[in-house]
C-alpha atoms as a PDB file:
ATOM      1  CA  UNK A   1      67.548-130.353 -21.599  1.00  0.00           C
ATOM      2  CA  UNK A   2      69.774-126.973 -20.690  1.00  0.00           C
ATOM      3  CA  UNK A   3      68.894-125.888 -24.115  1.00  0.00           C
ATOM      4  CA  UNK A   4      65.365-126.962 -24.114  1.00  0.00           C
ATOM      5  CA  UNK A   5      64.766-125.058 -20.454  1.00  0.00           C
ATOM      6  CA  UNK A   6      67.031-122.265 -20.746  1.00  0.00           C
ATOM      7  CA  UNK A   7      65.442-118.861 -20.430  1.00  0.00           C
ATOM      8  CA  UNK A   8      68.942-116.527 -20.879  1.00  0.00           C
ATOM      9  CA  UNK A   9      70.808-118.259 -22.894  1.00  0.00           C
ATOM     10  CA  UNK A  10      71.247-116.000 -25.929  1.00  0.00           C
ATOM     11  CA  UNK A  11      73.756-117.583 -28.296  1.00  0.00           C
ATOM     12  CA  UNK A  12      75.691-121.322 -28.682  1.00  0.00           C
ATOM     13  CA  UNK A  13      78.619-122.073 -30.622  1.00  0.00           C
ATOM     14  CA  UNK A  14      79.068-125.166 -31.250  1.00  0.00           C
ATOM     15  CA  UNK A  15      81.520-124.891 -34.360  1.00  0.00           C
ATOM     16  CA  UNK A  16      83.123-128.179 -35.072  1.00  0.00           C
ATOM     17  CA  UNK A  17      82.366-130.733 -32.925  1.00  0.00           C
ATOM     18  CA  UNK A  18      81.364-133.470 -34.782  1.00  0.00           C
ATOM     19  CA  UNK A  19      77.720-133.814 -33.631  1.00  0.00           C
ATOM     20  CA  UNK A  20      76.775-135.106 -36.636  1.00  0.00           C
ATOM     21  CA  UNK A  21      73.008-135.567 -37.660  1.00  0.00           C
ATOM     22  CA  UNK A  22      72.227-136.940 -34.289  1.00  0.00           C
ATOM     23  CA  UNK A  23      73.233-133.647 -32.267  1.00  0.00           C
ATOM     24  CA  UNK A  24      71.680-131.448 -34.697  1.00  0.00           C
ATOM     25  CA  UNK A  25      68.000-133.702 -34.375  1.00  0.00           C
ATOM     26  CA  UNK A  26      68.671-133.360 -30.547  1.00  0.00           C
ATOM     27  CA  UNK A  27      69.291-129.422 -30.818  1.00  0.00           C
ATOM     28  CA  UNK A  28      66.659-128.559 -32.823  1.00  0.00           C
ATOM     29  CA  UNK A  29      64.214-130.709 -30.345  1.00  0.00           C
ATOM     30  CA  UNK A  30      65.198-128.665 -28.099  1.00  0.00           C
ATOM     31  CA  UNK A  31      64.660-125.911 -30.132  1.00  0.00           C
ATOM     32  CA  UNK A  32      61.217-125.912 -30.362  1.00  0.00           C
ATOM     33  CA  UNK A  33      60.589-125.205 -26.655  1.00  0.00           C
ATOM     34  CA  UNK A  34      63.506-122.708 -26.765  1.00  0.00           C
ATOM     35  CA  UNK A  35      62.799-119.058 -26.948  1.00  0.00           C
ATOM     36  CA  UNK A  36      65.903-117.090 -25.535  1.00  0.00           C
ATOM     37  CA  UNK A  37      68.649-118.837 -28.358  1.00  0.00           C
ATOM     38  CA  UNK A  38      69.384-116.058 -30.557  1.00  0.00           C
ATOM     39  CA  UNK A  39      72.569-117.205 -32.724  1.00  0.00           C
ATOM     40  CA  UNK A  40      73.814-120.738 -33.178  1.00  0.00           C
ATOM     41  CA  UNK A  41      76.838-121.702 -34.863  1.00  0.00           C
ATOM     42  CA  UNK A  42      76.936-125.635 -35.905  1.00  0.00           C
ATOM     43  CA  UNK A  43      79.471-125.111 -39.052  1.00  0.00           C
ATOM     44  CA  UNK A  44      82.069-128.043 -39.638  1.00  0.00           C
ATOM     45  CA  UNK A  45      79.582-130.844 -37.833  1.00  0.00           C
ATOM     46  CA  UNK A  46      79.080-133.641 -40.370  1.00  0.00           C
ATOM     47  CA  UNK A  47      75.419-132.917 -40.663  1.00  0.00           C
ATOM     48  CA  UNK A  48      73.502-134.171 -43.411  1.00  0.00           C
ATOM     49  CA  UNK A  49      70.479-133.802 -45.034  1.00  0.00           C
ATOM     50  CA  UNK A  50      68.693-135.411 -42.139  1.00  0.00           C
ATOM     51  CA  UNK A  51      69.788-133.122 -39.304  1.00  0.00           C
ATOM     52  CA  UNK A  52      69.049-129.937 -42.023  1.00  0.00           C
ATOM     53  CA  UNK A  53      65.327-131.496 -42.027  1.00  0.00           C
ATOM     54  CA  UNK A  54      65.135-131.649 -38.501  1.00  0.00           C
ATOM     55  CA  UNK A  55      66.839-128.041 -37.698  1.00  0.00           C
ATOM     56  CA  UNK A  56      64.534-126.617 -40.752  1.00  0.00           C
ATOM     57  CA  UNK A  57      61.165-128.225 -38.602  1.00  0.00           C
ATOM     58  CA  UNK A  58      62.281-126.477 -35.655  1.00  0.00           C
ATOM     59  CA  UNK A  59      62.693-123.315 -37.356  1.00  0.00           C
ATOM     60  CA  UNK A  60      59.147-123.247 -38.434  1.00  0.00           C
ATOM     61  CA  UNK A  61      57.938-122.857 -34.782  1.00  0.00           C
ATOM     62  CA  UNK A  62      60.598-121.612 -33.300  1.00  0.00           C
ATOM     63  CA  UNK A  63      60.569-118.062 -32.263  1.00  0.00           C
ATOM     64  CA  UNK A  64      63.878-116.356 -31.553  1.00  0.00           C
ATOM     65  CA  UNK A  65      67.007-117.562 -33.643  1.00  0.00           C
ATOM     66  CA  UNK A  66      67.993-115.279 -35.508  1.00  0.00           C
ATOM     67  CA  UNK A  67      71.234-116.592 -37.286  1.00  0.00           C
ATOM     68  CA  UNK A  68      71.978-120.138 -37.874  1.00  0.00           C
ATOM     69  CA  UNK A  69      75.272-120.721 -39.327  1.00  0.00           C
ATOM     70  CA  UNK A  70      75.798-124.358 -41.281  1.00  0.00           C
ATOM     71  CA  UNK A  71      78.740-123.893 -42.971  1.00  0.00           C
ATOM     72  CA  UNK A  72      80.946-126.817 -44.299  1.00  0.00           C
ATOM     73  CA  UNK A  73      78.775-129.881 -43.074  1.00  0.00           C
ATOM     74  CA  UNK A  74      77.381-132.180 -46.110  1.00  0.00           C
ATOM     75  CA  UNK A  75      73.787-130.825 -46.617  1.00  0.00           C
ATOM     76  CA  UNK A  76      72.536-131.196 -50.351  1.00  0.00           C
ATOM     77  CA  UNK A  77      69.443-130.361 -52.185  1.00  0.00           C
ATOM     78  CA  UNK A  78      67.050-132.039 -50.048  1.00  0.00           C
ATOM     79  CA  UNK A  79      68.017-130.643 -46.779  1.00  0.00           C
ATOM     80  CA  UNK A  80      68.135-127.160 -48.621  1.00  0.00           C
ATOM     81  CA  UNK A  81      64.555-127.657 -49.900  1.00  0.00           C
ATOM     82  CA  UNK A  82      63.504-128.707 -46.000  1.00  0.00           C
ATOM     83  CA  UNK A  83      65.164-124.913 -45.272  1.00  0.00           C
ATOM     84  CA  UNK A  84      63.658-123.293 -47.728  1.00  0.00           C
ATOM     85  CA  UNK A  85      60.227-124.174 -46.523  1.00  0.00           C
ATOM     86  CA  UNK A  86      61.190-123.239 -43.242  1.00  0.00           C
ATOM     87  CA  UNK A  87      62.490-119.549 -44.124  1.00  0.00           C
ATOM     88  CA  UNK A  88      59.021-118.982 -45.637  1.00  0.00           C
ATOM     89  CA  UNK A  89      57.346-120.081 -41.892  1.00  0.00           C
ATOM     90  CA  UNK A  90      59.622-118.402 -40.000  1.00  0.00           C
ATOM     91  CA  UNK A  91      59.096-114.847 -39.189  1.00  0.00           C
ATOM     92  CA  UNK A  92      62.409-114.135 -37.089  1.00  0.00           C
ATOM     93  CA  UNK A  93      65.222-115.651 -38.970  1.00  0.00           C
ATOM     94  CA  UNK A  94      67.736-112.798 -40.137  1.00  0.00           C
ATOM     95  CA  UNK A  95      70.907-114.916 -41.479  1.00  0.00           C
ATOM     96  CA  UNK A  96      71.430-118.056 -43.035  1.00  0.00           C
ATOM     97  CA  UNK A  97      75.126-119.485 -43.686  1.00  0.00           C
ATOM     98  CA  UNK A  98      75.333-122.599 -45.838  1.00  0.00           C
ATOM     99  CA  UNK A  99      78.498-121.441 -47.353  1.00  0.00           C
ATOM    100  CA  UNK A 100      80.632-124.432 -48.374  1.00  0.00           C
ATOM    101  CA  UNK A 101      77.529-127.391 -48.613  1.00  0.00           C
ATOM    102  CA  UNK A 102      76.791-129.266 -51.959  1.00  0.00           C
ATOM    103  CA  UNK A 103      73.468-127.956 -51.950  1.00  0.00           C
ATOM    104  CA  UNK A 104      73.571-127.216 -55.909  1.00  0.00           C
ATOM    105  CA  UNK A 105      71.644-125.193 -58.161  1.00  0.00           C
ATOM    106  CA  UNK A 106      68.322-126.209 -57.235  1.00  0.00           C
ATOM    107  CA  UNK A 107      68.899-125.964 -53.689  1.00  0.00           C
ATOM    108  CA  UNK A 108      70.187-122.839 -53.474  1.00  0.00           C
ATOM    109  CA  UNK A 109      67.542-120.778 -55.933  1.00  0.00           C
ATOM    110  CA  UNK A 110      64.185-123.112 -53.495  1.00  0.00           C
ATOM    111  CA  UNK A 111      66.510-120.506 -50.865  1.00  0.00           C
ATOM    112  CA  UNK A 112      66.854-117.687 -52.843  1.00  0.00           C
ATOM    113  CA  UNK A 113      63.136-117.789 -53.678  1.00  0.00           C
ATOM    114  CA  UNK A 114      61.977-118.572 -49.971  1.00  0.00           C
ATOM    115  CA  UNK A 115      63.668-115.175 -48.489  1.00  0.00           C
ATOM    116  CA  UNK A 116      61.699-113.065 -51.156  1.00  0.00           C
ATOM    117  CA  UNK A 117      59.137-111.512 -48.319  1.00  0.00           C
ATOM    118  CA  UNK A 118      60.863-113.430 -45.407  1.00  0.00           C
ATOM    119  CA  UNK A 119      62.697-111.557 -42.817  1.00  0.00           C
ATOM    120  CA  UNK A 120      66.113-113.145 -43.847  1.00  0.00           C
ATOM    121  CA  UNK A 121      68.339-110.327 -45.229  1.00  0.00           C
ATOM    122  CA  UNK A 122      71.859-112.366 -45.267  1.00  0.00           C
ATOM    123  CA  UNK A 123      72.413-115.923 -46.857  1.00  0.00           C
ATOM    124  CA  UNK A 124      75.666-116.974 -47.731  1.00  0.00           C
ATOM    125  CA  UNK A 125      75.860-119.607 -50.025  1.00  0.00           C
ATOM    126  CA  UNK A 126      79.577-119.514 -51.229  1.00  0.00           C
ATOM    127  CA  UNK A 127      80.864-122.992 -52.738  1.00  0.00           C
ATOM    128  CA  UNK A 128      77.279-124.040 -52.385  1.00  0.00           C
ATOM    129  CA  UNK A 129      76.606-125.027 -56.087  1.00  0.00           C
ATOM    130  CA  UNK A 130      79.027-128.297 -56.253  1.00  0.00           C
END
């Protein structure tokens, strides 16, 4: 609910903490009433393809993040795909870090393809195409 209702707060870092796909669904509720989040950090959080699906519905609406960093959780091709869609709905999303997920090949170019026109001007897929 903080999240949901918070007016100020501007960034959350929540880098390793095991939320798993659970606490990402629960975030990225929250995030679609959110408008003051600017940066969140949920690298190293056992999220799956499931939590990527529900952060990537949130993005579509939501109206201020501008980084969202994913790095080394477990999302694959589907939960890239989910992303991909949302980067092409999204009109404020500057950086994208999925460095270090086994999103593969055809994850990672549905990404590459989805910033062409977007606002997105950084995504980092290192070790992404295991």
């Amino acid at each position: 609910n903080i999240l949901r209702d918070s007016q100020s707060l501007c960034s959350l870092d929540l880098f390793c903490n095991s939320i798993g796909d659970s606490g990402a669904c629960k975030i990225a509720a929250a995030l679609h009433a959110n408008n003051s989040l600017q940066k969140l950090d949920l690298g190293w959080n056992s999220i799956s393809d499931r939590g990527a699906v529900g952060l990537a519905e949130a993005l579509q609406t939501n109206g201020s993040l501008m980084e969202l960093s994913l790095e080394q959780n477990s999302i694959r091709a589907s939960g890239a795909l989910a992303l991909a869609k949302a980067i092409k709905a999204n009109k404020v999303l500057r950086s994208l870090r999925l460095l270090r997920n086994p999103i593969g090949e055809e994850g990672a170019l549905a990404l590459l393809e989805a910033s062409d026109g977007s606002r997105l001007d950084n995504i980092d897929l290192v070790d992404a195409l295991n």
